[in-house]
N, C-alpha and C. Protein backbone atom coordinates (compact mmCIF):
# COMPACT_ATOMS: atom_id res chain seq x y z
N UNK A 1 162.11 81.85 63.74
CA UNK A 1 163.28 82.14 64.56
C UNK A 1 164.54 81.79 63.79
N UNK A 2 165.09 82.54 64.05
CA UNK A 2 166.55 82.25 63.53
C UNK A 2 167.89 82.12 64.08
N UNK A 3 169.02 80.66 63.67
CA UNK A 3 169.64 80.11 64.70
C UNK A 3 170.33 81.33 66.02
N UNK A 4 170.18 82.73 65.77
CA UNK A 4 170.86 83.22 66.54
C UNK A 4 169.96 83.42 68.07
N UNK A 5 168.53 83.57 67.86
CA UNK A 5 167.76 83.66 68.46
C UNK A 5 167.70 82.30 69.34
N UNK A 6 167.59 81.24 68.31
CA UNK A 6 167.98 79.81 69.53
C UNK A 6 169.42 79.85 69.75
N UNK A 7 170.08 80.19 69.80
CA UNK A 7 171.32 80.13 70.38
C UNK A 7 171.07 81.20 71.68
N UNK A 8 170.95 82.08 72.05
CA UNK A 8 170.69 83.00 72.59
C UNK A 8 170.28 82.77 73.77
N UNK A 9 168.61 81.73 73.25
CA UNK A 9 168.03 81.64 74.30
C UNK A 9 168.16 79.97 74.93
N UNK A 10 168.90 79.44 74.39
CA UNK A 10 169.57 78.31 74.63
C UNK A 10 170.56 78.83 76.27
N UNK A 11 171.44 79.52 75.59
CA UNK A 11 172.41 80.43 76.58
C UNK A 11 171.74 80.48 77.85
N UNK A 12 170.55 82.15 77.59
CA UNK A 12 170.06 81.95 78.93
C UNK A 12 169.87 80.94 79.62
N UNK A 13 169.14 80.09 78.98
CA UNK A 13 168.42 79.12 79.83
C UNK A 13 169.81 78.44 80.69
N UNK A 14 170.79 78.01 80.05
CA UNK A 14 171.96 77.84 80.54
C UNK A 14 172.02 78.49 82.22
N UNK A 15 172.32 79.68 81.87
CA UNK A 15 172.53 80.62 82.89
C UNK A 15 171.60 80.84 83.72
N UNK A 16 170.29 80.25 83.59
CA UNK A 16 169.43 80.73 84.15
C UNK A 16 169.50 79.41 85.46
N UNK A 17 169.41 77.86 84.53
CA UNK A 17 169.99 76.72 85.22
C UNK A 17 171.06 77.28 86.23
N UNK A 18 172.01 77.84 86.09
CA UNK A 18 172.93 77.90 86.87
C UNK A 18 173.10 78.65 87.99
N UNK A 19 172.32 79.47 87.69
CA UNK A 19 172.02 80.82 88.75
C UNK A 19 170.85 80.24 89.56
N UNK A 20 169.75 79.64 89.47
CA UNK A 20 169.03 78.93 90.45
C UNK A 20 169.52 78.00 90.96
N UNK A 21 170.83 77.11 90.03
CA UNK A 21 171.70 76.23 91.60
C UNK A 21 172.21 76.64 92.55
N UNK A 22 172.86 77.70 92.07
CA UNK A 22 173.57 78.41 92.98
C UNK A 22 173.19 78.93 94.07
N UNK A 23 171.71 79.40 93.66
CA UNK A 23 170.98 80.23 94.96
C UNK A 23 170.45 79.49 95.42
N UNK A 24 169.90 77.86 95.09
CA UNK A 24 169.02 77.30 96.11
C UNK A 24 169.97 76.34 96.94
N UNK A 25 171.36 76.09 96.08
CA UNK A 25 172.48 75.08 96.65
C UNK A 25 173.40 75.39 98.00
N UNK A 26 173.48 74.66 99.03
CA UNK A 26 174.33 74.85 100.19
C UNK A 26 176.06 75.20 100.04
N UNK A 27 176.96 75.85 100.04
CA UNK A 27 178.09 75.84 99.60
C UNK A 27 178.82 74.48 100.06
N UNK A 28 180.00 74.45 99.51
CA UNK A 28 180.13 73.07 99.81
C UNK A 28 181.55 73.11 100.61
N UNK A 29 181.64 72.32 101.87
CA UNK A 29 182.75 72.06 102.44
C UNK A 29 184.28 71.54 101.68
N UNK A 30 185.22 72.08 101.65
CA UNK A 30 186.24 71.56 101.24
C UNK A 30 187.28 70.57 101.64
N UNK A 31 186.89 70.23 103.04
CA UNK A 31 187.15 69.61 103.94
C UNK A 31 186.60 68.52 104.21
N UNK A 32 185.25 68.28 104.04
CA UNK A 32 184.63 67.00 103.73
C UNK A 32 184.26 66.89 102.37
N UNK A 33 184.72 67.38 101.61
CA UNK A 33 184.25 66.87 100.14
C UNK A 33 185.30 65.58 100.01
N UNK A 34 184.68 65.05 98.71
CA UNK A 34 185.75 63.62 98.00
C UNK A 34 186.51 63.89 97.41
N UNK A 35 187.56 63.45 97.18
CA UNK A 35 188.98 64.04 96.02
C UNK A 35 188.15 63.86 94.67
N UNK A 36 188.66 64.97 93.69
CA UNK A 36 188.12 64.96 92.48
C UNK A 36 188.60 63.78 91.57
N UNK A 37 189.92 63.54 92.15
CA UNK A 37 190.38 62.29 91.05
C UNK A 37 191.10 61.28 92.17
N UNK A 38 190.89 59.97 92.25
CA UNK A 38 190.99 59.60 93.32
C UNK A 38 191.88 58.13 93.09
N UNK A 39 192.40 58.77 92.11
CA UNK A 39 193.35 57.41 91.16
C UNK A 39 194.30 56.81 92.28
N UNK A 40 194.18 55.57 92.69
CA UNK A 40 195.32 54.90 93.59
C UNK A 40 195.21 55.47 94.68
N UNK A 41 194.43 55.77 95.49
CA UNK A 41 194.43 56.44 96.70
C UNK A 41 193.95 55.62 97.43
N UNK A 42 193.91 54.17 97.40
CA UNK A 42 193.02 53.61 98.13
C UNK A 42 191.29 53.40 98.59
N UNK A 43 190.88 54.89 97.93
CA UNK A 43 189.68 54.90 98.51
C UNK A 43 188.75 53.79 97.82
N UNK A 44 187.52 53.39 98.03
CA UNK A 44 186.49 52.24 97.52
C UNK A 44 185.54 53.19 97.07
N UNK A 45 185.01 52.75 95.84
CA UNK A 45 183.92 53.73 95.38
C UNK A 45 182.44 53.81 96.11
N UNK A 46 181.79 54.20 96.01
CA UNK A 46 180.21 54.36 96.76
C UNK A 46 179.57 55.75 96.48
N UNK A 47 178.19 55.03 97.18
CA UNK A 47 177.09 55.86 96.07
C UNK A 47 176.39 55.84 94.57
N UNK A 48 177.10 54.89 94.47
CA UNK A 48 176.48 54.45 92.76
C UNK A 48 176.03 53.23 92.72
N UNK A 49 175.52 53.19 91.83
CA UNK A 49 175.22 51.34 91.40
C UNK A 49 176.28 50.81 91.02
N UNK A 50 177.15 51.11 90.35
CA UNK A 50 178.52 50.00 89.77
C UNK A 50 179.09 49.70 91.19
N UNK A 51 178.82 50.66 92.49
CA UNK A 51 179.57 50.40 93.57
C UNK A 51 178.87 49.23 94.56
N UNK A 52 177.90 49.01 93.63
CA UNK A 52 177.06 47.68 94.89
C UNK A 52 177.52 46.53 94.83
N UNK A 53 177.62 45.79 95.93
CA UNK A 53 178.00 44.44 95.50
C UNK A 53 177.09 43.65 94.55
N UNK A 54 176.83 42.46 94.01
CA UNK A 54 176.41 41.88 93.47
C UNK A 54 175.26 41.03 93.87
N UNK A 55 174.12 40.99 93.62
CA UNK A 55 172.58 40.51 94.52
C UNK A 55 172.93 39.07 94.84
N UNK A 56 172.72 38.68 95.72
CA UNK A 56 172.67 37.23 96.53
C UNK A 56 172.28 36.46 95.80
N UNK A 57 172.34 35.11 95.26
CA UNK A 57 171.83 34.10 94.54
C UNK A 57 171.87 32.91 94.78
């Protein structure tokens, strides 16, 4: 194979990823979504681990 051929099919696969999110994914509310950048807004982070408090000891 030659790099154009993996490039190629690199791509698809790309697209291929993307096109099965799309079709199996719910659209998404804009109205209840989270701000994309949420610098100084008050909000508290959550949903992650950096957002947990710290285990009891």
């Amino acid at each position: 194979m030659k790099r154009v051929h993996v490039t190629l099919l690199v791509a698809l696969g790309a697209v291929g990823l993307i096109v099965l999110d799309q079709s199996q994914s719910a659209p998404l509310n804009p109205y209840t979504a989270p701000p994309m950048l949420a610098l100084g807004s008050g909000l508290a982070a959550s949903g992650a681990h950096c957002a947990a408090p710290p285990p009891p000891q």
